[in-house]
Protein backbone atom coordinates (compact mmCIF):
# COMPACT_ATOMS: atom_id res chain seq x y z
CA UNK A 1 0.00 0.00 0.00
CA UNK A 2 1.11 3.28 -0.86
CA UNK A 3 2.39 5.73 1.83
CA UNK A 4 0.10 7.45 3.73
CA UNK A 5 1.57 11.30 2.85
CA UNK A 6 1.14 10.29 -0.66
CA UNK A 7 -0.62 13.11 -2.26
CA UNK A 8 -2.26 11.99 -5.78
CA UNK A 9 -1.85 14.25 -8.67
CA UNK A 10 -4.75 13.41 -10.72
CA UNK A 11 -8.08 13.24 -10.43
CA UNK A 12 -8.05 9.90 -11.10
CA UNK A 13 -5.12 8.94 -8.84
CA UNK A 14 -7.41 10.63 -5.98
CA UNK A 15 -10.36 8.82 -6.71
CA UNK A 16 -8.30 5.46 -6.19
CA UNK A 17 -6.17 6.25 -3.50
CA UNK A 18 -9.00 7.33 -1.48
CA UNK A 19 -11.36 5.00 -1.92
CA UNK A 20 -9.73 2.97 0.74
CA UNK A 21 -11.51 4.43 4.39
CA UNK A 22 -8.47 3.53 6.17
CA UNK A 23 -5.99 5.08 3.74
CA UNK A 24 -8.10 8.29 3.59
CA UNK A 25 -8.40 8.62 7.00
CA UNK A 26 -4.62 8.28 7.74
CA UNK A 27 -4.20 10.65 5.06
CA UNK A 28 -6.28 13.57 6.65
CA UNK A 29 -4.42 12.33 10.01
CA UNK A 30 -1.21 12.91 8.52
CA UNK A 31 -2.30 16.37 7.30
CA UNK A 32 -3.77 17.50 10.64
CA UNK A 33 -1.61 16.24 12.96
CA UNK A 34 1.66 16.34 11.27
CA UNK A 35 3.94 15.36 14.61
CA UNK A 36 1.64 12.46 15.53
CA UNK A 37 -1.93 12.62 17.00
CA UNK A 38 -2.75 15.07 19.71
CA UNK A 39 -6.20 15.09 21.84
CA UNK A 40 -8.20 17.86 20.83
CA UNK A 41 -9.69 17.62 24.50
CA UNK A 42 -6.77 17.75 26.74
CA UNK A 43 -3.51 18.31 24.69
CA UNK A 44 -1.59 15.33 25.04
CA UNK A 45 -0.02 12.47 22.71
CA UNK A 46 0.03 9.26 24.05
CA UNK A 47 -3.12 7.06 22.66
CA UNK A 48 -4.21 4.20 21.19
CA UNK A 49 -6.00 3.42 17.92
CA UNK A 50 -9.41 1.73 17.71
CA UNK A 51 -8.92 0.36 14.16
CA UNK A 52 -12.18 -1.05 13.30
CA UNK A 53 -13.95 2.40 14.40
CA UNK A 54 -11.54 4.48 13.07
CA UNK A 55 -10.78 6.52 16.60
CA UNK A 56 -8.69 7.69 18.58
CA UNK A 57 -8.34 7.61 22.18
CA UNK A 58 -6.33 9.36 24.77
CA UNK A 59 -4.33 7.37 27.37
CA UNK A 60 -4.82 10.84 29.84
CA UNK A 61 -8.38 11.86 29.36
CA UNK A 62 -9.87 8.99 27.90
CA UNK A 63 -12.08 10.66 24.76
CA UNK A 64 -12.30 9.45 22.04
CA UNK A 65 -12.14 11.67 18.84
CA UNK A 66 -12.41 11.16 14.90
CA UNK A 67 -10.60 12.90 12.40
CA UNK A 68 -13.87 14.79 11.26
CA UNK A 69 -13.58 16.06 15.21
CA UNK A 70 -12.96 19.98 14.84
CA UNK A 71 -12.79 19.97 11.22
CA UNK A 72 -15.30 21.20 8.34
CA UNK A 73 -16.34 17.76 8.20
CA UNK A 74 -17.56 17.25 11.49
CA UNK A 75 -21.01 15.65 12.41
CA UNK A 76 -21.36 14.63 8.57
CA UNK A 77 -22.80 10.92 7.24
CA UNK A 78 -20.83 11.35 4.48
CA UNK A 79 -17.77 9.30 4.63
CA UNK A 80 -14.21 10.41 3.26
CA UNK A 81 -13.70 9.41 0.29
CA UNK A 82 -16.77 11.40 -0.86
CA UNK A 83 -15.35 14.72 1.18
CA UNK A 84 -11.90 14.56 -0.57
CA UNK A 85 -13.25 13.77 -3.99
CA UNK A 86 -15.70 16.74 -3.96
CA UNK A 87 -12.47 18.82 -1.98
CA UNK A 88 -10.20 17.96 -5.35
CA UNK A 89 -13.37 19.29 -7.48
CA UNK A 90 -14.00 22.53 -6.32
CA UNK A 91 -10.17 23.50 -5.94
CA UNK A 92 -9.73 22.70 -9.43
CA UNK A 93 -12.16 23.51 -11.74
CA UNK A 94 -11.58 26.69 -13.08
CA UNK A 95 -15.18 28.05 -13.15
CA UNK A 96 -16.56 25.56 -10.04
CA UNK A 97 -18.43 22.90 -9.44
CA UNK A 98 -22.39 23.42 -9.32
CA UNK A 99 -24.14 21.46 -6.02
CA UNK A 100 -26.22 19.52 -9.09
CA UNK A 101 -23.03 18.47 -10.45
CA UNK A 102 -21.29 16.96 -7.09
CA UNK A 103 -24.92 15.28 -6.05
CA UNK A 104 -24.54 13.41 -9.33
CA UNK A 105 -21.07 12.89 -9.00
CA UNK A 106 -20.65 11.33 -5.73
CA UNK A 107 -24.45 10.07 -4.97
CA UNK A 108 -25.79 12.92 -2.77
CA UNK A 109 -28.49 14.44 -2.52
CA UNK A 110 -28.36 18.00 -4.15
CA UNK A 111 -28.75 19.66 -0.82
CA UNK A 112 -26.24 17.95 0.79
CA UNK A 113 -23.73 18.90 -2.30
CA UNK A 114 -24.88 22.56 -1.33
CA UNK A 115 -23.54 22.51 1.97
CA UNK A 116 -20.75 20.03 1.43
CA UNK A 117 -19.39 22.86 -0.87
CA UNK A 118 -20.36 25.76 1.36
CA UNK A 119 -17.95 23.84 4.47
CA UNK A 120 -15.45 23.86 1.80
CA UNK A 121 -15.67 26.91 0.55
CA UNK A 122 -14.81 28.35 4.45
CA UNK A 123 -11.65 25.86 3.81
CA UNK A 124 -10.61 27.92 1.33
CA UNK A 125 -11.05 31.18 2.57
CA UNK A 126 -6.90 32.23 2.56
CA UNK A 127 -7.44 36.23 2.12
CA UNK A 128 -10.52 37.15 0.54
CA UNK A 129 -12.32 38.12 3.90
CA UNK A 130 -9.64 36.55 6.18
CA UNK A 131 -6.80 39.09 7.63
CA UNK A 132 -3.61 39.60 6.07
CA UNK A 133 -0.83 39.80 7.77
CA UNK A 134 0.43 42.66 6.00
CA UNK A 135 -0.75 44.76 3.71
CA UNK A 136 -0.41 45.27 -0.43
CA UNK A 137 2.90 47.23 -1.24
CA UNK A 138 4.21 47.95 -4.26
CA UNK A 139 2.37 47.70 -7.65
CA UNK A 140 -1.41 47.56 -6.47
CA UNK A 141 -4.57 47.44 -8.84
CA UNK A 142 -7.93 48.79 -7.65
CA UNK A 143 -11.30 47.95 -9.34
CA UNK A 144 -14.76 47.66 -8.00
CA UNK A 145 -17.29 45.75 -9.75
CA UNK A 146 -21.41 44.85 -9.29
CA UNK A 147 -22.55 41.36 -8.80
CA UNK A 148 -26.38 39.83 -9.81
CA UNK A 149 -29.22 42.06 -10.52
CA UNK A 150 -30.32 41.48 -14.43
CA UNK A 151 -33.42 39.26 -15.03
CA UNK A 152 -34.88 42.71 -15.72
CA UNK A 153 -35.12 43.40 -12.35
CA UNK A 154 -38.17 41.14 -11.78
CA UNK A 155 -37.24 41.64 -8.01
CA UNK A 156 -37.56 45.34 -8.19
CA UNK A 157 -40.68 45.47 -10.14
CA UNK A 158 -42.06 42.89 -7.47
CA UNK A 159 -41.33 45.33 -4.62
CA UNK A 160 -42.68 47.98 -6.27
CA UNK A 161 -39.17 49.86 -6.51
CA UNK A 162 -38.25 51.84 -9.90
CA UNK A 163 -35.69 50.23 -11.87
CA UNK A 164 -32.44 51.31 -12.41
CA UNK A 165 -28.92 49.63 -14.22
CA UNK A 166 -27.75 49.14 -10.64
CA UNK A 167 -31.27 47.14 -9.34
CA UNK A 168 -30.40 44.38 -7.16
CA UNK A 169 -26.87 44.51 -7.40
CA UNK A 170 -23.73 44.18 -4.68
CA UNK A 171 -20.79 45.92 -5.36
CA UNK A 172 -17.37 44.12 -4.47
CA UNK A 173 -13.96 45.51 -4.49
CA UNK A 174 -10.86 44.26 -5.41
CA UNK A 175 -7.10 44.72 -4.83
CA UNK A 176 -4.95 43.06 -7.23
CA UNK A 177 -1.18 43.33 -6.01
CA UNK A 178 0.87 42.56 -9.72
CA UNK A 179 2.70 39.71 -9.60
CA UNK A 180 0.90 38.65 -6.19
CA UNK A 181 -2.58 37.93 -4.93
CA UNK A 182 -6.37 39.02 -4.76
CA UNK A 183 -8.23 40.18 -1.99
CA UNK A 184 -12.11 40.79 -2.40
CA UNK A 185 -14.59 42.65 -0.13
CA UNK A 186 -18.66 42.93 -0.43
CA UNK A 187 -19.29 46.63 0.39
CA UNK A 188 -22.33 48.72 0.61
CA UNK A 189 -21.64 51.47 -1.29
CA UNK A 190 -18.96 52.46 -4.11
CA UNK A 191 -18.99 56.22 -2.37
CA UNK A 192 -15.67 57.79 -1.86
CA UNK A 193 -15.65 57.50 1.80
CA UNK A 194 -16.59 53.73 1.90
CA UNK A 195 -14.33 53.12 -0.78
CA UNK A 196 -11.11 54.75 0.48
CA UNK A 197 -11.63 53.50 3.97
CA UNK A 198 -11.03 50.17 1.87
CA UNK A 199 -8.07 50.86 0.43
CA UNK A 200 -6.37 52.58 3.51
CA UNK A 201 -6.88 49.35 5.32
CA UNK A 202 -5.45 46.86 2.40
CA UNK A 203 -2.66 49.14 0.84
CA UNK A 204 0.16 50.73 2.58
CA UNK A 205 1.01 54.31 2.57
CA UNK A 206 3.67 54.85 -0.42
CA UNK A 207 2.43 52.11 -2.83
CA UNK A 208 1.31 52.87 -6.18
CA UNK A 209 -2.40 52.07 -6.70
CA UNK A 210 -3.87 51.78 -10.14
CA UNK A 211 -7.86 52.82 -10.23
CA UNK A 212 -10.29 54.20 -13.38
CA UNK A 213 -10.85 57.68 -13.79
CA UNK A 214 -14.33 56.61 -10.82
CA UNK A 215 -14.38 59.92 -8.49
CA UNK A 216 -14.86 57.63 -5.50
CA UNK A 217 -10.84 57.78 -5.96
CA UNK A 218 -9.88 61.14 -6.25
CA UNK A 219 -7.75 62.37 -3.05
CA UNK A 220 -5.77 58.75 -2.78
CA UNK A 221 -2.45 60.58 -4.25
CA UNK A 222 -2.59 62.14 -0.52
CA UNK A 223 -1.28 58.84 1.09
CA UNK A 224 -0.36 56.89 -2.36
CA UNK A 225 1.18 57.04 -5.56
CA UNK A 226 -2.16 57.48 -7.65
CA UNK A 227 -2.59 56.22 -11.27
CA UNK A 228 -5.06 56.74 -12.91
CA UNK A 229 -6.58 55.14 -16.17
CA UNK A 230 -9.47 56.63 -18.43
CA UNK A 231 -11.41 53.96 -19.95
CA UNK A 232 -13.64 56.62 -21.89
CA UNK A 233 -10.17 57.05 -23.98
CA UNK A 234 -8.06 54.22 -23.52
CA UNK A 235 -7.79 50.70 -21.33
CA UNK A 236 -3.45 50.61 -21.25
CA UNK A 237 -0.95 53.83 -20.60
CA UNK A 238 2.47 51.97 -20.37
CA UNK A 239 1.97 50.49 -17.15
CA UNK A 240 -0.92 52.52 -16.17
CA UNK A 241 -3.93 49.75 -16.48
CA UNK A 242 -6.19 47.67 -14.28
CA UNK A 243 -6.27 44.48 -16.98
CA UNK A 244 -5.18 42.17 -14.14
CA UNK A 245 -8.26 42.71 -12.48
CA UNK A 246 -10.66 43.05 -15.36
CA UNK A 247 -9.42 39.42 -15.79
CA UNK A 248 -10.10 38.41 -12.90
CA UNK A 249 -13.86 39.83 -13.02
CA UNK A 250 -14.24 38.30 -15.87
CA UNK A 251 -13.24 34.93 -14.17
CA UNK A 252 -15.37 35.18 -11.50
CA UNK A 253 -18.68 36.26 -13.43
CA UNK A 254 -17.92 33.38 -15.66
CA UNK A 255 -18.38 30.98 -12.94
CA UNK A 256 -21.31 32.82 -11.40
CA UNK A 257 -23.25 33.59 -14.22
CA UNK A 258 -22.21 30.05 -15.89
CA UNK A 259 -21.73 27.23 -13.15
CA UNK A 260 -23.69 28.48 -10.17
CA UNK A 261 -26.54 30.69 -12.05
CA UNK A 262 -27.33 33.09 -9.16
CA UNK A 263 -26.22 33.40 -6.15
CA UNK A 264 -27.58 35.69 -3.31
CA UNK A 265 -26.08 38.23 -1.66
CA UNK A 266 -25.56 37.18 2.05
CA UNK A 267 -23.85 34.06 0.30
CA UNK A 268 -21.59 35.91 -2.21
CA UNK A 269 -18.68 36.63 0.30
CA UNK A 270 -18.24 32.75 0.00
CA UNK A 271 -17.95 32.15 -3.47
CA UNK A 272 -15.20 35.30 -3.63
CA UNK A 273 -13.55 32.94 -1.37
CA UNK A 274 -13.60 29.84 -3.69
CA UNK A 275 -12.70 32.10 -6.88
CA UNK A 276 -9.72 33.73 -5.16
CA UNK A 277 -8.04 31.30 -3.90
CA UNK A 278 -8.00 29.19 -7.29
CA UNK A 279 -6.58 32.29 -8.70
CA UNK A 280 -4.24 32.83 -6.27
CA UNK A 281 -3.30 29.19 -5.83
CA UNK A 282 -2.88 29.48 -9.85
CA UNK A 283 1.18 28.59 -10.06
CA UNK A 284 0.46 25.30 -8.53
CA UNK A 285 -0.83 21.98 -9.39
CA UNK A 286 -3.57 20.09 -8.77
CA UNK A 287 -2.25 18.60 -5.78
CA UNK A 288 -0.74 21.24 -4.20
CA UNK A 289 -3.71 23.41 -4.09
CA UNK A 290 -5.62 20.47 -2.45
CA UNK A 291 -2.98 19.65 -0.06
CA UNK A 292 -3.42 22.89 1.12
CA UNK A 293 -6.92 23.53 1.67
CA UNK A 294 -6.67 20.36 3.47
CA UNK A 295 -4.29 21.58 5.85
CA UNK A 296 -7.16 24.02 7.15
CA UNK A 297 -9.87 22.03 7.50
CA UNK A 298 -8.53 21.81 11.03
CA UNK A 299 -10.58 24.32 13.83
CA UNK A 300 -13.18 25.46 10.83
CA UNK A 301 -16.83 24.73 11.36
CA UNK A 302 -20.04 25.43 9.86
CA UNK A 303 -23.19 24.54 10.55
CA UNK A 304 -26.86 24.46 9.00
CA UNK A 305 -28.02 27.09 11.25
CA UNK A 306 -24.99 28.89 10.76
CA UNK A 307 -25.21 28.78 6.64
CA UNK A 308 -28.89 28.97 6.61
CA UNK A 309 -28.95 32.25 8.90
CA UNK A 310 -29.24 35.26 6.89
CA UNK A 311 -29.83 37.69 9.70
CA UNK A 312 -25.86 36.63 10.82
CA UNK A 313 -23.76 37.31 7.82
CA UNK A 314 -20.05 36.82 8.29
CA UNK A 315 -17.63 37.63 8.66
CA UNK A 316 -18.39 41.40 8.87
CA UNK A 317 -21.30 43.23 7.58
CA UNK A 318 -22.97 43.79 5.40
CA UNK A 319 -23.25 42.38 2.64
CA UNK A 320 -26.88 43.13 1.45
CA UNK A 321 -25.65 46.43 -0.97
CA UNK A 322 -27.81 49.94 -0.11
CA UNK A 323 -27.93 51.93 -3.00
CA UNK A 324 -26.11 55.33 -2.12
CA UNK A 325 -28.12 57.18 -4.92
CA UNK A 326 -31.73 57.92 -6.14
CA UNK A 327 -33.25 55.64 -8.94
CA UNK A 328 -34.16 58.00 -11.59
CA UNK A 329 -37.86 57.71 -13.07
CA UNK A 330 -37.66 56.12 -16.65
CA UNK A 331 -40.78 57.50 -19.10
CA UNK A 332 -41.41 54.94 -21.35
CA UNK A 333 -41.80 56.10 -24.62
CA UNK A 334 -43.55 54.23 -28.16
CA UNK A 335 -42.16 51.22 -29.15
């Protein structure tokens, strides 16, 4: 049998290796507890194994503990092999997996693929709502972008609101740093004072941020080297552009608009999360990027409620957009 910290680098070559319980199980050991088991409950090392349960338990304190214990997949039916297979999925598809696609896939109901992938979507989240350590320096691109509305804003005309090109959208911003990562954040309002407060609090003092000729930006060449690009004239000025993150917009609508269909606000944050970190985890392979979301499956949990509970967004409101202007009236004229 093949080692234990083999990582497969196919899909494939996953499907295989864990179809074995025991081998998958080691294999998430292995990840979690890299120096040899520890009790979640009391700290210490020395157990035994109970083979034919698949547990743990501690010599000191006597629990007993799975390797689902204080993970993402904690309190779930569904056994390994399943979790990892749909884990390798949604890291690697380039535009995601639907929750239609992984019921048929792995035999699970399509509800249960919904919240299979909204546990591992928190598993991914590496710096789209998560804090960074430090901030963007150096080359930095700024865009902001809206997310949903369309259907000719049936929902408006169903509340009785006036319709507008903005109807039923959120509005997300981005950082791009060149050469680096993506950080995204659902705001409320594209407004300069929302906006800025944003950019203060992602990019340092000094760097040089690259925004469109929006007015939300003016007054950033107080604190930053400001560069700006008019897309009424021209999309590149030398190095004077925001391309890197039209790209990535045009990634992430691609998956909404295309694999997931619609997605609603209080949820979006979440699916940022699962788009950035494929981009970010780009340079590497297949196996790498699911090694690593693997490796922080450990102290995540989400629960029904939890996902289910729109009046608790997280992991900082808010996320359902205000419009910061008046609709105008439309007259409709002849046809």
């Amino acid at each position: 049998m093949e080692s234990e910290n083999y990582t497969p680098q196919t899909l494939i070559e996953a499907i295989r290796h864990f179809s074995d319980l025991d081998v998958a199980t080691e294999y998430v050991a292995s990840i979690r507890w890299p120096e040899g088991f520890v009790c979640p409950a009391c700290g210490k090392q020395a157990h035994s194994y109970l083979k034919t349960r698949r547990l743990w338990k501690c010599k000191a304190c006597k629990k007993q503990t799975s390797v689902k214990k204080g993970t993402i997949f904690e309190d779930s039916p569904i056994s390994l092999d399943k979790w990892l297979a749909a884990l390798w999925l949604v890291v690697n598809c380039k535009n995601g997996i639907s929750s239609y696609e992984i019921a048929r896939d792995l035999g699970v109901s399509q509800k249960a693929g919904w919240f299979m992938l909204q546990r591992l979507r928190l598993a991914m989240q590496r710096g789209t709502f998560e804090k960074y350590s430090e901030k963007f320096d150096g080359a930095v691109e700024v865009d902001e972008t809206y997310i949903g509305g369309r259907a000719r804003y049936r929902k408006a005309v169903e509340n009785g609101a006036r319709k507008g090109p903005r109807t039923g959208k959120t509005a997300v911003v981005g950082f791009l740093e060149r050469g680096g990562h993506v950080h995204l954040t659902v705001i409320d309002s594209i407004r300069k004072t929302p906006l800025q407060k944003q950019v203060r609090k992602h990019v340092k003092p000094g760097a040089t941020v690259y925004t469109d000729e929006l007015k939300s930006y003016r007054g950033l060449d107080q604190h930053y080297a400001h560069k700006v690009i008019n897309h009424a004239e021209n999309y590149v000025e030398g190095l004077i552009h925001t391309n890197g993150l039209e790209n990535f917009w045009s990634l992430l609508k691609r998956s909404l608009s295309g694999t997931y269909v619609k997605v609603e606000p209080y949820h979006l944050f979440r699916y940022l999360d699962e788009q950035a970190f494929r981009f970010n985890a780009r340079k590497g392979n297949d196996g790498d990027r699911f090694e690593e979301v693997l490796g922080r499956v450990s102290g995540r949990r989400l629960t029904w409620d939890e996902v289910r509970d729109r009046a608790k967004p997280e992991p900082e409101p808010p996320y359902q957009p205000t419009l910061p202007w008046k609709p105008r009236a439309y007259r409709m004229g002849p046809f």
